[in-house]
PDB file of N, CA and C in Angstrom:
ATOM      1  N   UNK A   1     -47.908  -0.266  -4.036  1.00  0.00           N
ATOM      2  CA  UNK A   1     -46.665  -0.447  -3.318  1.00  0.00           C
ATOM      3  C   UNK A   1     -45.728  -1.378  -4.080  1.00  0.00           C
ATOM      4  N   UNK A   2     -46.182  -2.228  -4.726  1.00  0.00           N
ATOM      5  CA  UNK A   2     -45.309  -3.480  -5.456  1.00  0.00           C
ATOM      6  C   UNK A   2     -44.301  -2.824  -6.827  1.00  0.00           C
ATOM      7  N   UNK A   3     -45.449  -2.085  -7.218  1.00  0.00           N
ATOM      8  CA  UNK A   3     -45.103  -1.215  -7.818  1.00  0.00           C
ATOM      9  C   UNK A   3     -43.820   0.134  -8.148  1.00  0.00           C
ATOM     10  N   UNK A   4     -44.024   0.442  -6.970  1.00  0.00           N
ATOM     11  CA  UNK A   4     -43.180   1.561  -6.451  1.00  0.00           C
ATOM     12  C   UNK A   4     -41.857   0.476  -6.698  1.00  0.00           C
ATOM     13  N   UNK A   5     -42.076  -0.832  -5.437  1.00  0.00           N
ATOM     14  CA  UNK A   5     -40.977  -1.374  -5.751  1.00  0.00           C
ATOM     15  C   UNK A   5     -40.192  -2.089  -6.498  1.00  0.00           C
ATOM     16  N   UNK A   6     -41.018  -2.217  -7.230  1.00  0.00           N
ATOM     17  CA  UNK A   6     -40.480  -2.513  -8.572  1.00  0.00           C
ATOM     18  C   UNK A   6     -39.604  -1.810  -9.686  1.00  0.00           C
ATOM     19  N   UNK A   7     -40.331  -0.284  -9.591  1.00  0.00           N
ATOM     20  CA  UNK A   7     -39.736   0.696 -10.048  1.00  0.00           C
ATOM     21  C   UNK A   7     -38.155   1.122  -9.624  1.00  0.00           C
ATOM     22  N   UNK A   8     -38.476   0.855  -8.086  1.00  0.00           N
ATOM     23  CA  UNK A   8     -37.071   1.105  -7.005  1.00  0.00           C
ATOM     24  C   UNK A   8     -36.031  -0.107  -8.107  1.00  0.00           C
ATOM     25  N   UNK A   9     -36.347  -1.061  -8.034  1.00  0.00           N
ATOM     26  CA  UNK A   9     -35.337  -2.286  -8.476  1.00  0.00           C
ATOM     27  C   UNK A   9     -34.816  -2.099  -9.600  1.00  0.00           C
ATOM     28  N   UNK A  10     -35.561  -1.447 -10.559  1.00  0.00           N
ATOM     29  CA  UNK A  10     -35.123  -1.201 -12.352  1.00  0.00           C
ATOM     30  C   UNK A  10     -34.482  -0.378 -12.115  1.00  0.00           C
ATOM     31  N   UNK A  11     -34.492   0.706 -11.607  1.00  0.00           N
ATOM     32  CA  UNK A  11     -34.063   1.835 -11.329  1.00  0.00           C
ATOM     33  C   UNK A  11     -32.826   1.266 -10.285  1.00  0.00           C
ATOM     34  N   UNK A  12     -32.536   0.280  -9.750  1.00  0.00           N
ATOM     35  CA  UNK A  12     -31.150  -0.138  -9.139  1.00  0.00           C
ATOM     36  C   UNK A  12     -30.510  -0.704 -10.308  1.00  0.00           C
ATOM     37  N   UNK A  13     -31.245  -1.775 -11.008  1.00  0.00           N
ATOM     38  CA  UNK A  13     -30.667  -2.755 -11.394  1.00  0.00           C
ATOM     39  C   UNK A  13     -29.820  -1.516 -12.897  1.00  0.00           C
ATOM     40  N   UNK A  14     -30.362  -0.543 -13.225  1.00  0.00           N
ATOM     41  CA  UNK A  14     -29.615   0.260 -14.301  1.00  0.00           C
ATOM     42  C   UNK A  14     -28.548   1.261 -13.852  1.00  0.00           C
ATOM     43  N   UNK A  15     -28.175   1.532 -12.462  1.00  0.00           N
ATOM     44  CA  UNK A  15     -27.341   1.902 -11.915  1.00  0.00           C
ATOM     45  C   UNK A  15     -26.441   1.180 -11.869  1.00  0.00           C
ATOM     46  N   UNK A  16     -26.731  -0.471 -11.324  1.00  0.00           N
ATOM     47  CA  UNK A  16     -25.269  -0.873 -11.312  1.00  0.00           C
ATOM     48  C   UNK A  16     -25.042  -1.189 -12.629  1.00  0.00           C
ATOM     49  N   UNK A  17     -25.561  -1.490 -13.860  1.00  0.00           N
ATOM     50  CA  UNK A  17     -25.343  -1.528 -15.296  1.00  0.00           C
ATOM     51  C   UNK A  17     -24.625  -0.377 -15.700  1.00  0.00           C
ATOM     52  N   UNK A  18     -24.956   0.555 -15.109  1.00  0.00           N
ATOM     53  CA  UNK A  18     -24.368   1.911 -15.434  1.00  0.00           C
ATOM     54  C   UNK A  18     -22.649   1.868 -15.165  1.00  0.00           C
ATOM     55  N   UNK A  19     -22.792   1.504 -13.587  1.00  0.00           N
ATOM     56  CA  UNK A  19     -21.513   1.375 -13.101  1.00  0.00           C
ATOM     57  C   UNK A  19     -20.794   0.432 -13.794  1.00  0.00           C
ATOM     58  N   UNK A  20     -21.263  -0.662 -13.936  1.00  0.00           N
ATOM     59  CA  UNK A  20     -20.213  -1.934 -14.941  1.00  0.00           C
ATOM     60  C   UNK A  20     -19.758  -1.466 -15.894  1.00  0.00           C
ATOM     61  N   UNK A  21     -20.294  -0.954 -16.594  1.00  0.00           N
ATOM     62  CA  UNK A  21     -20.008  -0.199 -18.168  1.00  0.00           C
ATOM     63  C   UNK A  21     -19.420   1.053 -18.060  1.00  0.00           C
ATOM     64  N   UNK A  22     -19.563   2.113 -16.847  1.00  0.00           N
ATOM     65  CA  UNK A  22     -18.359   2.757 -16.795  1.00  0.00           C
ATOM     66  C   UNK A  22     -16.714   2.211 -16.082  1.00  0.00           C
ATOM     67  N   UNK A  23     -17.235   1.257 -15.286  1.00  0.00           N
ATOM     68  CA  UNK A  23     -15.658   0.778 -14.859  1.00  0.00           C
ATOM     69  C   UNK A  23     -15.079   0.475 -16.202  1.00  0.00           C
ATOM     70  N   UNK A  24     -15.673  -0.556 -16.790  1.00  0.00           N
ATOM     71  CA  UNK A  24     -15.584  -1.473 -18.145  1.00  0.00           C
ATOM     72  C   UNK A  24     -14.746  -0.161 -18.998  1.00  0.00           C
ATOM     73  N   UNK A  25     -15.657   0.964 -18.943  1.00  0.00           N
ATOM     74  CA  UNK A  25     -15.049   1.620 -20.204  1.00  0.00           C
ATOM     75  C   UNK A  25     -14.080   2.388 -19.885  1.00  0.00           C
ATOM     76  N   UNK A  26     -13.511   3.062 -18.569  1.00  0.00           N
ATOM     77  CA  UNK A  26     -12.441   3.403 -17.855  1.00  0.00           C
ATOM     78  C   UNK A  26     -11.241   2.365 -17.802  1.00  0.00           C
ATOM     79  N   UNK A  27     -11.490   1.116 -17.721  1.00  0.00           N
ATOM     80  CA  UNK A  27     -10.521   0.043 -17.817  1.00  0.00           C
ATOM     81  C   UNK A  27     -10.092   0.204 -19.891  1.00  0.00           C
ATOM     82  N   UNK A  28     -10.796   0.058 -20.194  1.00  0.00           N
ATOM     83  CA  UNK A  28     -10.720   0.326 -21.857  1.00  0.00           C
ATOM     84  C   UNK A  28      -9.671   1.087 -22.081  1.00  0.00           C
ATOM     85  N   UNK A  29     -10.268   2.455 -21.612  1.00  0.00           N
ATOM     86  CA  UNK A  29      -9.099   4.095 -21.884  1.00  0.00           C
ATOM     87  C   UNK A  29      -7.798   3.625 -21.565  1.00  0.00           C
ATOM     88  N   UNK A  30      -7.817   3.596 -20.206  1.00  0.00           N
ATOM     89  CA  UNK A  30      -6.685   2.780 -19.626  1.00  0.00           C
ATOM     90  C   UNK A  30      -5.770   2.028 -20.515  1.00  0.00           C
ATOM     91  N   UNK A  31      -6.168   1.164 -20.778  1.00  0.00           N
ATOM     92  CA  UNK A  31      -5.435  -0.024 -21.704  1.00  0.00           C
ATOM     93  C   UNK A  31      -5.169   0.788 -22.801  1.00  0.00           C
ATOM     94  N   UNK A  32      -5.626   1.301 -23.539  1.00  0.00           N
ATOM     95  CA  UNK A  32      -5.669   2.331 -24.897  1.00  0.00           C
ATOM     96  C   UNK A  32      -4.476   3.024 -24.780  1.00  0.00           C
ATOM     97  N   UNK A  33      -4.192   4.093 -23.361  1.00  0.00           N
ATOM     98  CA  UNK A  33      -3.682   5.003 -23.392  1.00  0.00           C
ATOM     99  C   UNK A  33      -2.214   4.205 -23.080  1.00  0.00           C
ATOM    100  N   UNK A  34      -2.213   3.366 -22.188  1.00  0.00           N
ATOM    101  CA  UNK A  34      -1.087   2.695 -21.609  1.00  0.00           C
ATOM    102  C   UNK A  34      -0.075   1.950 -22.885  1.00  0.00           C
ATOM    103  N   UNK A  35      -0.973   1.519 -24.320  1.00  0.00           N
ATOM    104  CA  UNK A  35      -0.708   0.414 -25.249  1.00  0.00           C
ATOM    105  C   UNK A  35      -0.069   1.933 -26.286  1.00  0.00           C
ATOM    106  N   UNK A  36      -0.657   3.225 -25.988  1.00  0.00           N
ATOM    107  CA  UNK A  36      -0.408   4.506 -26.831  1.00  0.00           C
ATOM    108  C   UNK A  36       1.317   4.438 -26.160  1.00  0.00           C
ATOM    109  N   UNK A  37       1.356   4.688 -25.329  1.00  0.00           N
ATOM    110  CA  UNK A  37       2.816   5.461 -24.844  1.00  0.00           C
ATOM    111  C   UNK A  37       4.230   4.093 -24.622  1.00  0.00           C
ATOM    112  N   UNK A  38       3.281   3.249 -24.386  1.00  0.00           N
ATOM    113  CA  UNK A  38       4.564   2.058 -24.587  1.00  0.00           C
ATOM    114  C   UNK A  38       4.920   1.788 -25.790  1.00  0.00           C
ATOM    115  N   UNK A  39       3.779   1.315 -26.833  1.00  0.00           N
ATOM    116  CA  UNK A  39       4.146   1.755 -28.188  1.00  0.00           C
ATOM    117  C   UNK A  39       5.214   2.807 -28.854  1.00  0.00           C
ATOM    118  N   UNK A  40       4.905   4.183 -28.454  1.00  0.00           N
ATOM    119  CA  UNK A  40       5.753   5.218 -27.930  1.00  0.00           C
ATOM    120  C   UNK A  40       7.221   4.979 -28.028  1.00  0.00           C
ATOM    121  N   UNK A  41       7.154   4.725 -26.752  1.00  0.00           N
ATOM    122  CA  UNK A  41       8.219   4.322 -26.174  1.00  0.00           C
ATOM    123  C   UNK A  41       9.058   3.269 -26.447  1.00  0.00           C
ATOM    124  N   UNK A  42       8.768   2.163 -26.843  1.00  0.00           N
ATOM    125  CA  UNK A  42       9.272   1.341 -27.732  1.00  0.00           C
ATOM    126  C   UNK A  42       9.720   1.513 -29.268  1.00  0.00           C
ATOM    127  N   UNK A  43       9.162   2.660 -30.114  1.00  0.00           N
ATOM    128  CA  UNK A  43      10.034   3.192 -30.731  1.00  0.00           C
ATOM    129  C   UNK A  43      10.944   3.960 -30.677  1.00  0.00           C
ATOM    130  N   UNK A  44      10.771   4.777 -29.737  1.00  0.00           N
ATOM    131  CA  UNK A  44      11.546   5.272 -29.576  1.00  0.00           C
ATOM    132  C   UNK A  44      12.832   4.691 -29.010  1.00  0.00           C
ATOM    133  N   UNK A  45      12.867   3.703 -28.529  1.00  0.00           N
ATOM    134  CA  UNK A  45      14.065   2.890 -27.998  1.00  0.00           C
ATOM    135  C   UNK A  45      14.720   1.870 -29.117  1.00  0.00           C
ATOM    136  N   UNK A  46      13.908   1.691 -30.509  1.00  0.00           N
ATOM    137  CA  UNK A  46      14.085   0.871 -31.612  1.00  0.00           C
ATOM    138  C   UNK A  46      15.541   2.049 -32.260  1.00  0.00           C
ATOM    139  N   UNK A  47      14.575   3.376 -32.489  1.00  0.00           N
ATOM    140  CA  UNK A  47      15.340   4.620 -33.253  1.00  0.00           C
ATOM    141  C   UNK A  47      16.823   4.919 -32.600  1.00  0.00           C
ATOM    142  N   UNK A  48      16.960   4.773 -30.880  1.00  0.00           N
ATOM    143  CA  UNK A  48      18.123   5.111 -30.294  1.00  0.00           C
ATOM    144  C   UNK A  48      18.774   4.265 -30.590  1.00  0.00           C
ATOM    145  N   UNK A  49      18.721   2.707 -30.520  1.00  0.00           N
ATOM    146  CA  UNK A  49      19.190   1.676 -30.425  1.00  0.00           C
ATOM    147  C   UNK A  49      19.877   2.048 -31.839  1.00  0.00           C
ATOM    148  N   UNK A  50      19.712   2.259 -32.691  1.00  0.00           N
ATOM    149  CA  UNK A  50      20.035   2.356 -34.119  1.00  0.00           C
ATOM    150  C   UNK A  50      20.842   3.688 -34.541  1.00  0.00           C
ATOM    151  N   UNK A  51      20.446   4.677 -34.008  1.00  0.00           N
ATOM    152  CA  UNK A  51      21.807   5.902 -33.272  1.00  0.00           C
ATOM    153  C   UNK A  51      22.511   5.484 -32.814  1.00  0.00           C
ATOM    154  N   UNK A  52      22.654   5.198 -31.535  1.00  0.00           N
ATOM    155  CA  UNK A  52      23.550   4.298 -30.607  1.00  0.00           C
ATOM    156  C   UNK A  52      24.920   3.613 -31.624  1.00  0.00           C
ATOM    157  N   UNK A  53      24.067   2.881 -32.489  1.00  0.00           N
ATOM    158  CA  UNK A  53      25.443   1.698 -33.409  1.00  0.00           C
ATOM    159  C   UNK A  53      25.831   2.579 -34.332  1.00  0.00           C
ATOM    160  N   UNK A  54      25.542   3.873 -34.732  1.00  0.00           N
ATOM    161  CA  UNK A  54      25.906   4.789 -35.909  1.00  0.00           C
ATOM    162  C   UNK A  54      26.921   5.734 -35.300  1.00  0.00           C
ATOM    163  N   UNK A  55      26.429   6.075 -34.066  1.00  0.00           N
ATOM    164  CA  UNK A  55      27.320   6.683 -33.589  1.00  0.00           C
ATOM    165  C   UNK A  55      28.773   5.917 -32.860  1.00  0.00           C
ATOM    166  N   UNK A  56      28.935   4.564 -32.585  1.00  0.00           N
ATOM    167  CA  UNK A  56      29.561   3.502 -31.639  1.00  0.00           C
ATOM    168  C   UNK A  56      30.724   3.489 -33.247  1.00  0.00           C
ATOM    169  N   UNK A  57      30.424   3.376 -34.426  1.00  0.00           N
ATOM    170  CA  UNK A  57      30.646   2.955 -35.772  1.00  0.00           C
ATOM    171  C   UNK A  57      31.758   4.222 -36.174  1.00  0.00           C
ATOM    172  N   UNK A  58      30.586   5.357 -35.936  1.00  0.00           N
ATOM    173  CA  UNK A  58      31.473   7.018 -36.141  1.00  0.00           C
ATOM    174  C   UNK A  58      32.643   6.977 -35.442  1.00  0.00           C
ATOM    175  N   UNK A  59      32.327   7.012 -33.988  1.00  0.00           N
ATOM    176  CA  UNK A  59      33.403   6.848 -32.853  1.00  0.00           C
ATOM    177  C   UNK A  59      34.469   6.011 -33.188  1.00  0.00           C
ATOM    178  N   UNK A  60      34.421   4.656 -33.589  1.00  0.00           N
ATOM    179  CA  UNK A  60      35.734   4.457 -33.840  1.00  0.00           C
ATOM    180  C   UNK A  60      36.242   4.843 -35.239  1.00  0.00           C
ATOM    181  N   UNK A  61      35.467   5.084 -36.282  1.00  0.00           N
ATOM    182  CA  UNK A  61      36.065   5.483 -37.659  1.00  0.00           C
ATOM    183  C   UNK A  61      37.135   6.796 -37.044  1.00  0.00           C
ATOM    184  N   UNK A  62      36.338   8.125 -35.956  1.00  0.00           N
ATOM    185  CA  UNK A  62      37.033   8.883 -35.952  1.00  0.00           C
ATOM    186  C   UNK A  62      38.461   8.843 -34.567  1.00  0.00           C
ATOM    187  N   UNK A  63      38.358   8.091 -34.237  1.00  0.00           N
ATOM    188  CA  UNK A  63      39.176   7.325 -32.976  1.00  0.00           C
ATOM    189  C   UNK A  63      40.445   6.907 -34.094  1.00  0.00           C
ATOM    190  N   UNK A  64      40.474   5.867 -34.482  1.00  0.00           N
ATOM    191  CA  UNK A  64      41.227   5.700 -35.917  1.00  0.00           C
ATOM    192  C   UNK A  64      41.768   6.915 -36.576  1.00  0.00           C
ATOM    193  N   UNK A  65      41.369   7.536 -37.192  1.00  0.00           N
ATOM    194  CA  UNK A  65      41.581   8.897 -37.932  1.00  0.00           C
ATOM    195  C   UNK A  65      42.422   9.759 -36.705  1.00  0.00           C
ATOM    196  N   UNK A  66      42.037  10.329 -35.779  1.00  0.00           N
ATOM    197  CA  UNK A  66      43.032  10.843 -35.014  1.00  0.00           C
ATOM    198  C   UNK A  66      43.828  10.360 -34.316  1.00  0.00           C
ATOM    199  N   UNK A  67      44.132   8.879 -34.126  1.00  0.00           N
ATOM    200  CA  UNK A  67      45.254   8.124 -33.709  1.00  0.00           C
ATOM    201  C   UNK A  67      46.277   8.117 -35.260  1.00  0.00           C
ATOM    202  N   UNK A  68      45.731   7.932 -36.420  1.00  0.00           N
ATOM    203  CA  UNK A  68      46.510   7.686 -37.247  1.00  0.00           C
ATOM    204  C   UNK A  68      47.291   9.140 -37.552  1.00  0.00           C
ATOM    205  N   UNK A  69      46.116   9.941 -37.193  1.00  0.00           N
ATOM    206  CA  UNK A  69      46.890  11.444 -37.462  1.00  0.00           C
ATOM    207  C   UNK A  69      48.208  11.755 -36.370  1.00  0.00           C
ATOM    208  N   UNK A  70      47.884  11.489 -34.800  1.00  0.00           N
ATOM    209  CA  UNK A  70      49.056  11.856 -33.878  1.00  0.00           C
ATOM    210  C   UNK A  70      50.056  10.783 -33.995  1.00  0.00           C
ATOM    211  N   UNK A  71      49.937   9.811 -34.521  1.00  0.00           N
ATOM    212  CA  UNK A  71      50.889   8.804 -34.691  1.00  0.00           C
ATOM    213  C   UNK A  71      50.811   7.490 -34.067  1.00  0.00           C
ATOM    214  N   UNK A  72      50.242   7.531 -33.156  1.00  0.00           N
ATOM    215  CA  UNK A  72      49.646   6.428 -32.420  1.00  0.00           C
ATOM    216  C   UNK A  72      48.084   6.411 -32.226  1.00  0.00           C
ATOM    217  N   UNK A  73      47.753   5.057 -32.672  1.00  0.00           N
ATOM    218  CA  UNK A  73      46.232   4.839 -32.664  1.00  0.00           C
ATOM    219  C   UNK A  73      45.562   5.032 -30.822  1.00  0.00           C
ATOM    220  N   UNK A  74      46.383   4.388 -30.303  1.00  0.00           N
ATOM    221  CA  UNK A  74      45.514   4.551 -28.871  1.00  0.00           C
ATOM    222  C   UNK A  74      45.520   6.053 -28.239  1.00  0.00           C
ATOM    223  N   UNK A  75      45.946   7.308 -28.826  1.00  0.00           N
ATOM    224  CA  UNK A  75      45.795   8.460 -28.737  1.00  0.00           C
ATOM    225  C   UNK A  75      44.226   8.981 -29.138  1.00  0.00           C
ATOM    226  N   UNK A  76      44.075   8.124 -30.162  1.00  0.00           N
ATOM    227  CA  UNK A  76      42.934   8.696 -30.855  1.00  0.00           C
ATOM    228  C   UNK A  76      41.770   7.871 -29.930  1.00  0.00           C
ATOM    229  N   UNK A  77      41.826   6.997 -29.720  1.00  0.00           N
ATOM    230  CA  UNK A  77      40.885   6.256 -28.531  1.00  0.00           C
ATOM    231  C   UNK A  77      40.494   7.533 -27.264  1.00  0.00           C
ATOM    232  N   UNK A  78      41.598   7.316 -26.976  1.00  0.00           N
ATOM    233  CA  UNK A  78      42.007   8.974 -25.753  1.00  0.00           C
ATOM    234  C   UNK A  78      41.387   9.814 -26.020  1.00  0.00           C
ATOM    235  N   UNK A  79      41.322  10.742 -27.023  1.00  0.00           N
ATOM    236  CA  UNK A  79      40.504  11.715 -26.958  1.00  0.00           C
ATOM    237  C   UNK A  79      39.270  11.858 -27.392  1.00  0.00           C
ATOM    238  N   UNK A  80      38.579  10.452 -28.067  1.00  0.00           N
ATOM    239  CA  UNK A  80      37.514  10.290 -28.231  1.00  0.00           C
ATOM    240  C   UNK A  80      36.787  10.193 -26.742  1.00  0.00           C
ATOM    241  N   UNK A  81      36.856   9.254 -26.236  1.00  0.00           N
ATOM    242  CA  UNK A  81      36.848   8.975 -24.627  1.00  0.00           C
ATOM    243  C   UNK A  81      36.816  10.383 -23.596  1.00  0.00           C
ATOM    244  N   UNK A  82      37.672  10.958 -24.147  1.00  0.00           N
ATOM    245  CA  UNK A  82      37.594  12.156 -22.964  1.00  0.00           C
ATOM    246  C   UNK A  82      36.545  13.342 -23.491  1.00  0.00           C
ATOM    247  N   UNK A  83      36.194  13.165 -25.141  1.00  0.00           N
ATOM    248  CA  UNK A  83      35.213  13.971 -25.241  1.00  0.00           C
ATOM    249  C   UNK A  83      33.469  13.267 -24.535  1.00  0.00           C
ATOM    250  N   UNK A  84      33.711  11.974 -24.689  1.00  0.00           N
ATOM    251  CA  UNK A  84      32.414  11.739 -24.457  1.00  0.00           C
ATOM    252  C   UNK A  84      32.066  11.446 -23.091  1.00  0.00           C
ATOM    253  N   UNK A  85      33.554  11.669 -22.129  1.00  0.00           N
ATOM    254  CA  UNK A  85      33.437  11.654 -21.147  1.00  0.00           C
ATOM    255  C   UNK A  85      33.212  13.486 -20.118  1.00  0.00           C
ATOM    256  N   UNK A  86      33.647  14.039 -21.244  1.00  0.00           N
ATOM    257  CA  UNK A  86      32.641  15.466 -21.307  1.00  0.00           C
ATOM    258  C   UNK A  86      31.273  15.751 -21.071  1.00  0.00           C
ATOM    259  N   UNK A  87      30.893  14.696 -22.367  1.00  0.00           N
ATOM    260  CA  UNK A  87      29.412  15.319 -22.747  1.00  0.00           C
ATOM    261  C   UNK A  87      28.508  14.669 -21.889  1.00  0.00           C
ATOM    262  N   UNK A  88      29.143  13.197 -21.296  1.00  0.00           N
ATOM    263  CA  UNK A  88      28.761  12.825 -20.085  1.00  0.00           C
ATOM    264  C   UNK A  88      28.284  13.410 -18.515  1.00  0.00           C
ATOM    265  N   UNK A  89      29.680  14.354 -17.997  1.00  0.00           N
ATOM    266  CA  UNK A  89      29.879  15.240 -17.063  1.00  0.00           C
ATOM    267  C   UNK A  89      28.144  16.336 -17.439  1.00  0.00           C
ATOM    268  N   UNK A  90      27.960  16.840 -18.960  1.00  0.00           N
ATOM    269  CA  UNK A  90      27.465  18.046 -18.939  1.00  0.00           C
ATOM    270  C   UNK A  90      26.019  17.524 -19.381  1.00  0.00           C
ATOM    271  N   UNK A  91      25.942  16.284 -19.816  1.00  0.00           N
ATOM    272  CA  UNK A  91      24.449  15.815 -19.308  1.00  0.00           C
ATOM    273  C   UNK A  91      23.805  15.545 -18.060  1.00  0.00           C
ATOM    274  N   UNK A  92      24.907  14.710 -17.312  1.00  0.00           N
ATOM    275  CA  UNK A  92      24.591  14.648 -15.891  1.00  0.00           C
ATOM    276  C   UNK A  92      23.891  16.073 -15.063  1.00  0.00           C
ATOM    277  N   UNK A  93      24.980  16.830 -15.519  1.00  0.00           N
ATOM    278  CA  UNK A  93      24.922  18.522 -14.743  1.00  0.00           C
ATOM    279  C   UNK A  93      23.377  18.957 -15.208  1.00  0.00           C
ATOM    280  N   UNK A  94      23.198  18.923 -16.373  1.00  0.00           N
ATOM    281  CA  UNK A  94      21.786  19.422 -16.858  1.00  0.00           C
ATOM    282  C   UNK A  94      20.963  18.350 -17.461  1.00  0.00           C
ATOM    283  N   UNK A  95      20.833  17.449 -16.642  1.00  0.00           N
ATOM    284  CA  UNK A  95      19.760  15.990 -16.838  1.00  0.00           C
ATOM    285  C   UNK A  95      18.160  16.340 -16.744  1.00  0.00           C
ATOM    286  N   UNK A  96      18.036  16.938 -15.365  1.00  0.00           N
ATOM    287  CA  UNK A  96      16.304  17.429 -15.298  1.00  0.00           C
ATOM    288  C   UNK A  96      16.255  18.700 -16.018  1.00  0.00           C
ATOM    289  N   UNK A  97      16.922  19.490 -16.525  1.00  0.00           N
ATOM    290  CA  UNK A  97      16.113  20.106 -17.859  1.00  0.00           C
ATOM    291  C   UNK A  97      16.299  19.770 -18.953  1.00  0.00           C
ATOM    292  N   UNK A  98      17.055  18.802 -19.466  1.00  0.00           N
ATOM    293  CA  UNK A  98      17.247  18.239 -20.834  1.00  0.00           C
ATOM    294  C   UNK A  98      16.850  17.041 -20.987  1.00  0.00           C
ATOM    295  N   UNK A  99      16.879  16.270 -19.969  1.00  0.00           N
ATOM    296  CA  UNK A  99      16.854  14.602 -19.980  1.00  0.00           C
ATOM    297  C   UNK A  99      14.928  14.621 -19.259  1.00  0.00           C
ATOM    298  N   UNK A 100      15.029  14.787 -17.932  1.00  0.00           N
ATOM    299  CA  UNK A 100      14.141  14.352 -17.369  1.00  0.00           C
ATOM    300  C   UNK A 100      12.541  15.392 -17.079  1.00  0.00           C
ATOM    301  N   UNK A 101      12.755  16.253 -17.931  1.00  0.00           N
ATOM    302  CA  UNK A 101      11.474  17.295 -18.006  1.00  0.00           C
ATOM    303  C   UNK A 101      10.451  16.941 -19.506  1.00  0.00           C
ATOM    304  N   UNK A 102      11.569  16.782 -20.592  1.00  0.00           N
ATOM    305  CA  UNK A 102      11.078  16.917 -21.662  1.00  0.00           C
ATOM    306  C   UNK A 102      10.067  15.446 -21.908  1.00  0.00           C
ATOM    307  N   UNK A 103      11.192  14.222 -21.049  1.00  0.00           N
ATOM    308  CA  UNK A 103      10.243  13.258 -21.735  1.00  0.00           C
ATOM    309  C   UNK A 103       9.209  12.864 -20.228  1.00  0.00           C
ATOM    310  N   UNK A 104       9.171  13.432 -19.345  1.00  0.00           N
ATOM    311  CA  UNK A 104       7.734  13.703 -18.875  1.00  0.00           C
ATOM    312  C   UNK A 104       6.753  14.504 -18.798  1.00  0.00           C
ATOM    313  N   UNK A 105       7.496  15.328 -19.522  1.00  0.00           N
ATOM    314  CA  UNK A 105       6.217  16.378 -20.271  1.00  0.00           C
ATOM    315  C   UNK A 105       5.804  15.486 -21.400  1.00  0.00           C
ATOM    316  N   UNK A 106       6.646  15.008 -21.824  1.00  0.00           N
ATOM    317  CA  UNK A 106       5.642  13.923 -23.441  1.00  0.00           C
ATOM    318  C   UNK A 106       5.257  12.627 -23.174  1.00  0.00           C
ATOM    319  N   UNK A 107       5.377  11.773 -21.715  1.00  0.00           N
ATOM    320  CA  UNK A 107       4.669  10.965 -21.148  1.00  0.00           C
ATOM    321  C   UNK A 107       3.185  11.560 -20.927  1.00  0.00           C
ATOM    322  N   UNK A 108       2.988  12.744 -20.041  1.00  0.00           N
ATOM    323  CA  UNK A 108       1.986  13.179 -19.367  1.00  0.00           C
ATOM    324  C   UNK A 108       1.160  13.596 -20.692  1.00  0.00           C
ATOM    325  N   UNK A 109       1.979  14.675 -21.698  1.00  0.00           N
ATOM    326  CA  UNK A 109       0.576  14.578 -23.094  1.00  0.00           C
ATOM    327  C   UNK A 109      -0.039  13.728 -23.574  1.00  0.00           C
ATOM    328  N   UNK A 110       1.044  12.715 -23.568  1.00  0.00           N
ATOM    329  CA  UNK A 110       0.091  11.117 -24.276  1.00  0.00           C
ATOM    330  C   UNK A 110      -0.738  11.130 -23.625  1.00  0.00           C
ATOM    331  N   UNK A 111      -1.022  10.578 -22.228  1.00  0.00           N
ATOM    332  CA  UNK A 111      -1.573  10.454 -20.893  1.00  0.00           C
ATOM    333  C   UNK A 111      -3.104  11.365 -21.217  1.00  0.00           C
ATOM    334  N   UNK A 112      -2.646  12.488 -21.054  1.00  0.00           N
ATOM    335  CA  UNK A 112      -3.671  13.445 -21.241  1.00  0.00           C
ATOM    336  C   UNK A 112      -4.416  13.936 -22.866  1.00  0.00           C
ATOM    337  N   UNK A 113      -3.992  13.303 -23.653  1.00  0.00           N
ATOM    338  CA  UNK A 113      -4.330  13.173 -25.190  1.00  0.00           C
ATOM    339  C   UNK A 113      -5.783  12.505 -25.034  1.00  0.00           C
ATOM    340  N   UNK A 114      -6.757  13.581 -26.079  1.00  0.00           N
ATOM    341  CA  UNK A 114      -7.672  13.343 -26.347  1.00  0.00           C
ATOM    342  C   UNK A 114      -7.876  12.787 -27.310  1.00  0.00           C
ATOM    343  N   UNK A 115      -8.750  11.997 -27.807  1.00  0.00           N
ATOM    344  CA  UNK A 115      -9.042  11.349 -29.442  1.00  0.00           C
ATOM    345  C   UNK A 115     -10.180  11.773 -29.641  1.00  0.00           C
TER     346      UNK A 115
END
C-alpha cells in the first residue's frame, strides 16, 4: 500500500512539473512572438517616419514649383493641399480594404508563424 502511494505521489509530483514547464514554455512563445511583431512594427514605423519627411520635403519642393509656375506661390500650396486632401477623402472611403485588412492579415501571420 505505501507503495502504491508512493507511486501515486511521483506520478503527481511529475504532472505538476509537467504543468510548470508547459505554462513556463507557453509564457516563452508568448514573449517570442509578441517581441517578433513589435519589432515588426517598430520598423516599420522607423521606414514611414522617413517617407513621411521625403515626401513633407517633395511636397513643398513641388508646392514651390507650381506656385512659381501660376505666379503666385500660395497657389501652389493650394493645390498641393487639395490633392492630398483627395487622397485623404479616397483612403478614408477604402480604409478596411487597403488600410485595415492587409496589416491584420500580417499581424495574425506573425502571430501564427511557425519556427
Amino acid at each position: 500500500m505505501s507503495n502504491n502511494a508512493t507511486s501515486i505521489e511521483v506520478l503527481f509530483e511529475k504532472i505538476q512539473d509537467y504543468t510548470k514547464t508547459t505554462i513556463e514554455l507557453t509564457k516563452l512563445n508568448a514573449i517570442a512572438k509578441s517581441t517578433d511583431v513589435l519589432s515588426s512594427f517598430m520598423t516599420r514605423i522607423v521606414v514611414s517616419i522617413a517617407v513621411a519627411m521625403f515626401i513633407m520635403l517633395l511636397s513643398f519642393g513641388i508646392s514651390f514649383m507650381i506656385g512659381e509656375m501660376m505666379g503666385n506661390i500660395y497657389w501652389g500650396f493650394f493645390i498641393v493641399a487639395a490633392f492630398y486632401l483627395l487622397l485623404a477623402i479616397i483612403l478614408y472611403l477604402f480604409r478596411g480594404e487597403w488600410i485595415k485588412k492587409p496589416i491584420s492579415d500580417k499581424i495574425i501571420a506573425k502571430l501564427l508563424k511557425h519556427k
